[in-house]
Protein backbone atom coordinates (compact mmCIF):
# COMPACT_ATOMS: atom_id res chain seq x y z
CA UNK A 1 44.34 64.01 72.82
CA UNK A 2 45.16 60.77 73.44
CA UNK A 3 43.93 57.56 71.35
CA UNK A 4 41.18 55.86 73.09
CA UNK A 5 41.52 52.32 72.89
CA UNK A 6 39.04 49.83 70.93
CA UNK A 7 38.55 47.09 72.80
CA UNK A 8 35.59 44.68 72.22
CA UNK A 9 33.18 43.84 74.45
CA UNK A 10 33.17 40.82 76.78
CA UNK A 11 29.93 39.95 74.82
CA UNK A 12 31.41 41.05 71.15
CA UNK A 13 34.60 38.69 71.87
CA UNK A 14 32.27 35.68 73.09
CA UNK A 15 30.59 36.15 69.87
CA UNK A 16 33.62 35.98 68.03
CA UNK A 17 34.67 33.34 69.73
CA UNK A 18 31.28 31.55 68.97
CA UNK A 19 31.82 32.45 65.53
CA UNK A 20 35.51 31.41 64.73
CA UNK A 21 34.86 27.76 67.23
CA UNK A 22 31.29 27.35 64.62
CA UNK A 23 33.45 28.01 61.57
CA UNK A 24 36.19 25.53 62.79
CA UNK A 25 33.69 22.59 63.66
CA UNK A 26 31.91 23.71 59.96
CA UNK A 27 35.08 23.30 58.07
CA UNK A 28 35.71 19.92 59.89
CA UNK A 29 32.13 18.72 59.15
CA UNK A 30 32.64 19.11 55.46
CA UNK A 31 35.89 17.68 55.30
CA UNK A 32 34.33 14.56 57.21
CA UNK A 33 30.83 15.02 54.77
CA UNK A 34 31.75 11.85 52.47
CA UNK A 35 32.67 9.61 54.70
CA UNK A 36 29.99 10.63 57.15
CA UNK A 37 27.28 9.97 54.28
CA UNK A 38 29.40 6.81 53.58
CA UNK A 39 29.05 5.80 57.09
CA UNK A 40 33.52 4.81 57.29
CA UNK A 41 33.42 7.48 60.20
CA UNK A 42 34.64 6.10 63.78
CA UNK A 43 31.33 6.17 66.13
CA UNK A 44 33.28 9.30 67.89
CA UNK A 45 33.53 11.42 64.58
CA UNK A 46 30.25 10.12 63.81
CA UNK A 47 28.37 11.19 67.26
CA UNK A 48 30.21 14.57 67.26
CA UNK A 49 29.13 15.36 63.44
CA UNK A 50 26.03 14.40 64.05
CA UNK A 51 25.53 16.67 67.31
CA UNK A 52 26.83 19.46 65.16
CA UNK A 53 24.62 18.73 62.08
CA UNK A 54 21.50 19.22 65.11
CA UNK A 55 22.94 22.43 66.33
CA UNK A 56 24.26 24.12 62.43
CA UNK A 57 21.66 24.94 59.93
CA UNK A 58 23.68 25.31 57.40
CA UNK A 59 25.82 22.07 57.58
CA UNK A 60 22.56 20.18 57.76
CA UNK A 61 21.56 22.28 54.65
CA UNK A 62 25.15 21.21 53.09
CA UNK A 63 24.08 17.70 54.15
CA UNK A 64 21.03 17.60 52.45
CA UNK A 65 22.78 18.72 49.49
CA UNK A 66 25.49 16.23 49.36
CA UNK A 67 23.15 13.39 50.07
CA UNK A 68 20.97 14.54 46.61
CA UNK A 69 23.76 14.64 44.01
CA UNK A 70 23.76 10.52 43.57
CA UNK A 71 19.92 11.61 42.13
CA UNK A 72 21.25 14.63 40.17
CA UNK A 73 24.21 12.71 38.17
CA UNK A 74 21.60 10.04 37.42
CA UNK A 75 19.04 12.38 36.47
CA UNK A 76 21.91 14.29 34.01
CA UNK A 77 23.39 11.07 32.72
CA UNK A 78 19.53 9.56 31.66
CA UNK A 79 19.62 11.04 27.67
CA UNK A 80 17.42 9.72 25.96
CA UNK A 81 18.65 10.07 21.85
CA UNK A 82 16.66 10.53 19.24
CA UNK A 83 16.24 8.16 16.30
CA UNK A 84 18.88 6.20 15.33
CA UNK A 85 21.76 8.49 16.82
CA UNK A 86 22.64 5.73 19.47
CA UNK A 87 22.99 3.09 16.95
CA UNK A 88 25.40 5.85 14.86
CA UNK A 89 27.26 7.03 18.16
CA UNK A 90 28.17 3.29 18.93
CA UNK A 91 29.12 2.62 15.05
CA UNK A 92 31.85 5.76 15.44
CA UNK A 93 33.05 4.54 19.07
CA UNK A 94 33.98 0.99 17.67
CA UNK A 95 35.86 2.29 14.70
């Protein structure tokens, strides 16, 4: 008996498709996140990210993200010390 063969469907490949073209604009969107949030973009890169940001949940999700970590470092670096350690901590730093 011969091997029958295992081709996708039309709709199963345009899926795919959809899938690997989604993946490709995703990976560019991150690599472009920075400067996007830093606004250094061209307006092309800028108007094409920002169509796929309205169209891809979850680079608007990675978006949101990247935007809050200026709050989270400044949130981790405010320590407050107790008693007199600051004063101690700058004595052994200038010794």
């Amino acid at each position: 008996m011969a091997a029958r063969s295992e081709r996708p469907s039309r709709q199963t490949e345009a899926r795919i498709q959809s899938c690997t073209m989604a993946d490709a604009a995703c990976e560019r969107s991150a690599e472009l996140l920075g400067d996007y949030v830093d606004d250094v973009l061209s307006t092309e890169d800028r108007a094409a990210l920002s169509t796929h940001f309205l169209s891809c949940r979850r680079c608007r999700e990675l978006l949101a993200a990247y935007r809050g970590i200026p709050e989270i470092l400044r949130n981790a670096t405010d320590v407050r010390f107790p008693g007199d350690l600051r004063a101690r901590l700058r004595w052994l730093l200038r010794r």
